[in-house]
PDB file of N, CA and C in Angstrom:
ATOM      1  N   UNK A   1     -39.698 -54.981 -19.234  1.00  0.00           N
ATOM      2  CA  UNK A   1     -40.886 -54.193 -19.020  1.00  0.00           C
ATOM      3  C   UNK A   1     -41.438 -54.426 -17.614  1.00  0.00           C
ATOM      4  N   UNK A   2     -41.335 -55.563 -17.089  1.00  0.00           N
ATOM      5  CA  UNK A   2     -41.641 -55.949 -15.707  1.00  0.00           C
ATOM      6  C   UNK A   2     -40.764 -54.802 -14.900  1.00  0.00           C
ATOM      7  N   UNK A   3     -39.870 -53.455 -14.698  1.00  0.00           N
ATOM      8  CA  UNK A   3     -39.514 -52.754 -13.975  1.00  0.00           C
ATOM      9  C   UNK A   3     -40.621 -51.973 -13.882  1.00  0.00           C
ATOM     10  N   UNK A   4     -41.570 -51.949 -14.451  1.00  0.00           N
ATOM     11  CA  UNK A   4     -42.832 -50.775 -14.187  1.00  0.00           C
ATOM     12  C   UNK A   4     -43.990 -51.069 -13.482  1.00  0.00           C
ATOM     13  N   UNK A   5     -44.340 -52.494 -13.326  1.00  0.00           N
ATOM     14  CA  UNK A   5     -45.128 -52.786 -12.588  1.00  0.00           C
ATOM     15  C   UNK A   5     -44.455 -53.610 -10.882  1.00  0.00           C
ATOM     16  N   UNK A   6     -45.623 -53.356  -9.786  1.00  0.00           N
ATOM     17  CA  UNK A   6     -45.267 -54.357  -8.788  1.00  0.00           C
ATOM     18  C   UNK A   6     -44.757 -56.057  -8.790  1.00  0.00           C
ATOM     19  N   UNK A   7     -43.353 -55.835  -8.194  1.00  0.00           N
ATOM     20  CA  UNK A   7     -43.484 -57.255  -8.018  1.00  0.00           C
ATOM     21  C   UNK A   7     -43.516 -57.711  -6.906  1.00  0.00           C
ATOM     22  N   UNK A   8     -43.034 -58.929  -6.483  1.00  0.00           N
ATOM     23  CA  UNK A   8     -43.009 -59.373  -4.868  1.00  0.00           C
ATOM     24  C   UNK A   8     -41.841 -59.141  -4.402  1.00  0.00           C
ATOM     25  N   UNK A   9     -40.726 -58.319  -5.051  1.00  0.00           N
ATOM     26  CA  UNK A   9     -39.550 -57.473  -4.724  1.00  0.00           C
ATOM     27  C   UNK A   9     -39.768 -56.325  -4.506  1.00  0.00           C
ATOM     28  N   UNK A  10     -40.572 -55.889  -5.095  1.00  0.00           N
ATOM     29  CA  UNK A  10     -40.956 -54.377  -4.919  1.00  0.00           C
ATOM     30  C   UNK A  10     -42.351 -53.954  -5.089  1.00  0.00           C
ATOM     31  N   UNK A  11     -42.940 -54.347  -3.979  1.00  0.00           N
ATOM     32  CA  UNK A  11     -44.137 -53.941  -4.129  1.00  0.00           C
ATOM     33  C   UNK A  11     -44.912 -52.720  -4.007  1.00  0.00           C
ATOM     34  N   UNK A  12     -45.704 -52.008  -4.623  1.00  0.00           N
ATOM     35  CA  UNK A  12     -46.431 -50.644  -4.926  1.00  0.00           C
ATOM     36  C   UNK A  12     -46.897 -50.255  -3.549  1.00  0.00           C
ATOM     37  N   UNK A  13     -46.024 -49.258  -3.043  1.00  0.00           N
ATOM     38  CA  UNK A  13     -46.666 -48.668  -1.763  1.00  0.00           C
ATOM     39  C   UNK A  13     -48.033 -48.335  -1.905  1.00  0.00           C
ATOM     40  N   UNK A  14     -48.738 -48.693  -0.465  1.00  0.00           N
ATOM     41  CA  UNK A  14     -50.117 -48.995  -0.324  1.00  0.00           C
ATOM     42  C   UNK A  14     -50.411 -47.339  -0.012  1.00  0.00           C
ATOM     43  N   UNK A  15     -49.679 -46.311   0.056  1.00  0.00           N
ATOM     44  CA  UNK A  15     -50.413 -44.865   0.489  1.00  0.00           C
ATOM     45  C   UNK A  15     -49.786 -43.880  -1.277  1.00  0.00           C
ATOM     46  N   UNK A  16     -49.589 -44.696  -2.426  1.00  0.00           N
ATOM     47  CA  UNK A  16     -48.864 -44.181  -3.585  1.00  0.00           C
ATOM     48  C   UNK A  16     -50.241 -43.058  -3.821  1.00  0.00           C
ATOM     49  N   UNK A  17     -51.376 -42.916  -3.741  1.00  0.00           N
ATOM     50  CA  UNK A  17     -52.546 -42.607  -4.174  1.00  0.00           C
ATOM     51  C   UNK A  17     -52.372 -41.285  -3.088  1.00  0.00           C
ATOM     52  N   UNK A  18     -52.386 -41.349  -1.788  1.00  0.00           N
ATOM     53  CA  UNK A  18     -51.649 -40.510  -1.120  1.00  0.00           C
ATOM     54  C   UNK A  18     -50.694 -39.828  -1.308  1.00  0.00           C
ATOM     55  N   UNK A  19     -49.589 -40.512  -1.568  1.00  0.00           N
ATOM     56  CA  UNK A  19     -48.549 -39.365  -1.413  1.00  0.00           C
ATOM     57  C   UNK A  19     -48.963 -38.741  -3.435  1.00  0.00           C
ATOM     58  N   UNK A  20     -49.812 -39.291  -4.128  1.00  0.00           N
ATOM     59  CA  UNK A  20     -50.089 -38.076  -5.139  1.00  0.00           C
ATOM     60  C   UNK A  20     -50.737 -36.873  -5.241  1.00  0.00           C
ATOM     61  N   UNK A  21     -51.701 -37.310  -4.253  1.00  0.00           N
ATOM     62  CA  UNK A  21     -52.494 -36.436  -3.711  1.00  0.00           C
ATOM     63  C   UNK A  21     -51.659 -35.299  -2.733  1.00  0.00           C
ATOM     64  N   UNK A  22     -50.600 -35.183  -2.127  1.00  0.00           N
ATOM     65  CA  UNK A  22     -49.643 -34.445  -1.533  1.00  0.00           C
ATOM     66  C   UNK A  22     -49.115 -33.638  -2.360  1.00  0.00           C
ATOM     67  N   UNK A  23     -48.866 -34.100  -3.518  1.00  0.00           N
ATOM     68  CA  UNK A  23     -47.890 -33.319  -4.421  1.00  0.00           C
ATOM     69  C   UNK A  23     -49.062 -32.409  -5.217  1.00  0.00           C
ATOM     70  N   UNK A  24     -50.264 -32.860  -5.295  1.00  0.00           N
ATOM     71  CA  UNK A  24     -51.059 -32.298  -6.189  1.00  0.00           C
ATOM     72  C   UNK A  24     -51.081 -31.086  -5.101  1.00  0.00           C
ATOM     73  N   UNK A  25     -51.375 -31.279  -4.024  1.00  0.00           N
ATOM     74  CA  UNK A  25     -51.982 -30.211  -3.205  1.00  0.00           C
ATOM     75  C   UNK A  25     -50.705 -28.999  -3.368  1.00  0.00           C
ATOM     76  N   UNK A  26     -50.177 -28.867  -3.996  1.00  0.00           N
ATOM     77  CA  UNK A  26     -48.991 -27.716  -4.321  1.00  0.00           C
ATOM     78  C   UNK A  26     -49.833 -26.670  -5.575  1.00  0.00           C
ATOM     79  N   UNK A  27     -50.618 -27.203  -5.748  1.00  0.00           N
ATOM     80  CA  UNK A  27     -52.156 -26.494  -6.707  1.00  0.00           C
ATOM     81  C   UNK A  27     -52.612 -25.685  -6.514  1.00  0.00           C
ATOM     82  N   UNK A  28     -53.176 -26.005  -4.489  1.00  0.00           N
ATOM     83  CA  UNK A  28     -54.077 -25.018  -4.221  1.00  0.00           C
ATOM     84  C   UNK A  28     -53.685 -23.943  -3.957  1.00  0.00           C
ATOM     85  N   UNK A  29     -54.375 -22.911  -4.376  1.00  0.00           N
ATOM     86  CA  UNK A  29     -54.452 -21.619  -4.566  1.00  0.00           C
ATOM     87  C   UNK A  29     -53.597 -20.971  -5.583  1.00  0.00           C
ATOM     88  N   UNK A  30     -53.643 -21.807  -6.589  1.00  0.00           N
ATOM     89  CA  UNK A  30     -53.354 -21.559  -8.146  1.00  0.00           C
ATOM     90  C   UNK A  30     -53.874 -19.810  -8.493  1.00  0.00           C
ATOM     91  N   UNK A  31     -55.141 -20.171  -8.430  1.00  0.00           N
ATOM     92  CA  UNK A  31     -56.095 -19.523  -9.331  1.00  0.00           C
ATOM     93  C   UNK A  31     -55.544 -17.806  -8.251  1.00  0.00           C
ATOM     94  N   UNK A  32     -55.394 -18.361  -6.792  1.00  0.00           N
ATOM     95  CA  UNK A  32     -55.289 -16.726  -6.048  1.00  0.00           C
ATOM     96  C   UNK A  32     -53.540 -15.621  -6.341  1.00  0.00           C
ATOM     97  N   UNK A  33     -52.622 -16.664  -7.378  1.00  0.00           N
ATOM     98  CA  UNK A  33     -51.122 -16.263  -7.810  1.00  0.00           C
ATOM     99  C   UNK A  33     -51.328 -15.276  -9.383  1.00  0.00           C
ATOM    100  N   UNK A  34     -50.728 -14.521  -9.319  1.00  0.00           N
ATOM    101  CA  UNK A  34     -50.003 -14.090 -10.488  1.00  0.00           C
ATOM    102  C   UNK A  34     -49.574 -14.707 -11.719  1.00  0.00           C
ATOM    103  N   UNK A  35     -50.316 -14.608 -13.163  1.00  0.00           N
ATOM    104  CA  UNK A  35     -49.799 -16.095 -13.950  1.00  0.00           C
ATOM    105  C   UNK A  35     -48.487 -15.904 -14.192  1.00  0.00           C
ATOM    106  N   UNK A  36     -47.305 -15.527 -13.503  1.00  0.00           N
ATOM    107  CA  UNK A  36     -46.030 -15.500 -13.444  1.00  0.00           C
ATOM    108  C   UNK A  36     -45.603 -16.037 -12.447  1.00  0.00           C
ATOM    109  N   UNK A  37     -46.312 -16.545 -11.380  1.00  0.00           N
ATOM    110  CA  UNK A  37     -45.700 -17.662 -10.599  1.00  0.00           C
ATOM    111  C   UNK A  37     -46.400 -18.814 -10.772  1.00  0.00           C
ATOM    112  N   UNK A  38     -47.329 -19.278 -11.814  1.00  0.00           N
ATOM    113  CA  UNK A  38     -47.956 -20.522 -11.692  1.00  0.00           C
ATOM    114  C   UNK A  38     -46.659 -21.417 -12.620  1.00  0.00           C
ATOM    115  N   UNK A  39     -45.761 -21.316 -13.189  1.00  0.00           N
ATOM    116  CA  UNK A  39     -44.721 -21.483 -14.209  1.00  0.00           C
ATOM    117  C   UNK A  39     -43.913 -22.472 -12.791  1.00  0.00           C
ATOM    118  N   UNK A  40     -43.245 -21.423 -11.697  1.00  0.00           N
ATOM    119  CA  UNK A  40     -42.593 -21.987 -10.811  1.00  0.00           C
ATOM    120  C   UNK A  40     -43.479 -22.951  -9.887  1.00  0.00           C
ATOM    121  N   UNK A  41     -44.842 -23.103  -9.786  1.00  0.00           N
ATOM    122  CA  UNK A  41     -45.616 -23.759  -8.866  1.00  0.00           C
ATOM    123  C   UNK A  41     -45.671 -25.188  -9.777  1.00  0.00           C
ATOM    124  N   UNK A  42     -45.972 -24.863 -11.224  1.00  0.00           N
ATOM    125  CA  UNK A  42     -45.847 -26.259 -11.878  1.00  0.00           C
ATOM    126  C   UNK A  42     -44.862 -27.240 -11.702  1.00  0.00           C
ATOM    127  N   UNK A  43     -43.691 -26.654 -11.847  1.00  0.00           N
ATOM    128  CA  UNK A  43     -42.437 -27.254 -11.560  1.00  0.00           C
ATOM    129  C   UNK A  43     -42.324 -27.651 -10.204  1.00  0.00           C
ATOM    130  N   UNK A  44     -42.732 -26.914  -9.077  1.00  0.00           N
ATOM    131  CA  UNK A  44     -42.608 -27.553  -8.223  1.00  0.00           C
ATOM    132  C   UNK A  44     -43.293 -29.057  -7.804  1.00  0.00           C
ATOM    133  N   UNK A  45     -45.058 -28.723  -8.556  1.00  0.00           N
ATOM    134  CA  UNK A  45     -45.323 -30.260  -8.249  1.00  0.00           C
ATOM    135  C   UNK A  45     -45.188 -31.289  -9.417  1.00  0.00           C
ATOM    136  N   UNK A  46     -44.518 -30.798 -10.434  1.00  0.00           N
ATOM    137  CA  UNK A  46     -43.337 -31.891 -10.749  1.00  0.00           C
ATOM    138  C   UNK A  46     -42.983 -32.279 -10.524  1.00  0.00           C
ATOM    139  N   UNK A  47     -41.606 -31.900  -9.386  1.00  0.00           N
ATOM    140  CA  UNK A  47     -40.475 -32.420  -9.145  1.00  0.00           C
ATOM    141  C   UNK A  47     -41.002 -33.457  -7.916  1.00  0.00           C
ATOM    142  N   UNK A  48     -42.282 -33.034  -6.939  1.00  0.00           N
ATOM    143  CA  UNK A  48     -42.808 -33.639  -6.134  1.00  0.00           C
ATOM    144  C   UNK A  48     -43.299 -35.028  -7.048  1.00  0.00           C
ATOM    145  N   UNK A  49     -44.151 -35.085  -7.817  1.00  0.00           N
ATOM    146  CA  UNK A  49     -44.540 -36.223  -7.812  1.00  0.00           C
ATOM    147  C   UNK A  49     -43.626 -36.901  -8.880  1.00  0.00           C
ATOM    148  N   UNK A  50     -42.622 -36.505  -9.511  1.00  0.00           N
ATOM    149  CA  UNK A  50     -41.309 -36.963  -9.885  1.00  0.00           C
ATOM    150  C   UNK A  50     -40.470 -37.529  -8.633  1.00  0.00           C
ATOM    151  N   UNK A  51     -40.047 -37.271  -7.442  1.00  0.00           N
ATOM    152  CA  UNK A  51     -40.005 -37.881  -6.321  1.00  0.00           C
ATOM    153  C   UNK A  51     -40.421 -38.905  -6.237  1.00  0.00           C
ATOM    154  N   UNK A  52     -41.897 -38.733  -6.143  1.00  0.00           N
ATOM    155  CA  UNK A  52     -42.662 -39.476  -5.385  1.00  0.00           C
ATOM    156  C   UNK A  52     -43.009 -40.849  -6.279  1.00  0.00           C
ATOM    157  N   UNK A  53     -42.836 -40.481  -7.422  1.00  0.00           N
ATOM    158  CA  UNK A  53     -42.919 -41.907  -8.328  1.00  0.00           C
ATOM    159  C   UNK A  53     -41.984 -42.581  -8.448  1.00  0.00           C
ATOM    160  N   UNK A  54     -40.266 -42.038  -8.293  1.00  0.00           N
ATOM    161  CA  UNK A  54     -39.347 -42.834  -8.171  1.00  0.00           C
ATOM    162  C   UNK A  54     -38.951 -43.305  -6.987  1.00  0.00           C
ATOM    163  N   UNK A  55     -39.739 -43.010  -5.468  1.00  0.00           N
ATOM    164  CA  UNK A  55     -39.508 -43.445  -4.217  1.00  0.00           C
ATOM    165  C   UNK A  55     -38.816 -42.637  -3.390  1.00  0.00           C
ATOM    166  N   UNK A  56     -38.443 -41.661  -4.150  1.00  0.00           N
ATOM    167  CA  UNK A  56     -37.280 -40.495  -3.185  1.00  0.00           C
ATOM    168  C   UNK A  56     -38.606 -39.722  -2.317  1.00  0.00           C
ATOM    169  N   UNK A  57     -39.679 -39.698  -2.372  1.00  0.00           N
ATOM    170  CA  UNK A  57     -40.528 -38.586  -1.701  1.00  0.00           C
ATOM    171  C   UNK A  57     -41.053 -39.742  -0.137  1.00  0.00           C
TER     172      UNK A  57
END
């Protein structure tokens, strides 16, 4: 269970709060799309903060 938290091998990048906030921002201007592209916008900041939580972002 210790793979999910920081250790002193791998410690929790100090901008993680940041780069979520990056992926969220794939949001804005939700509300100004077609609800037929909010489907593909979800997925996209999925895959972003799916990235970004496993270190690939």
């Amino acid at each position: 269970m210790d793979e999910f938290y920081a250790t002193e091998e791998t410690p929790a990048p100090a901008d993680s709060a940041e780069g979520v906030r990056r992926a969220l921002d794939g949001l804005d201007g939700l509300d100004d799309l077609p609800p037929a592209e909010h489907v593909a916008r979800f997925e996209a900041v999925h895959d972003a903060l799916r990235a970004h939580l496993s270190g690939d972002a």
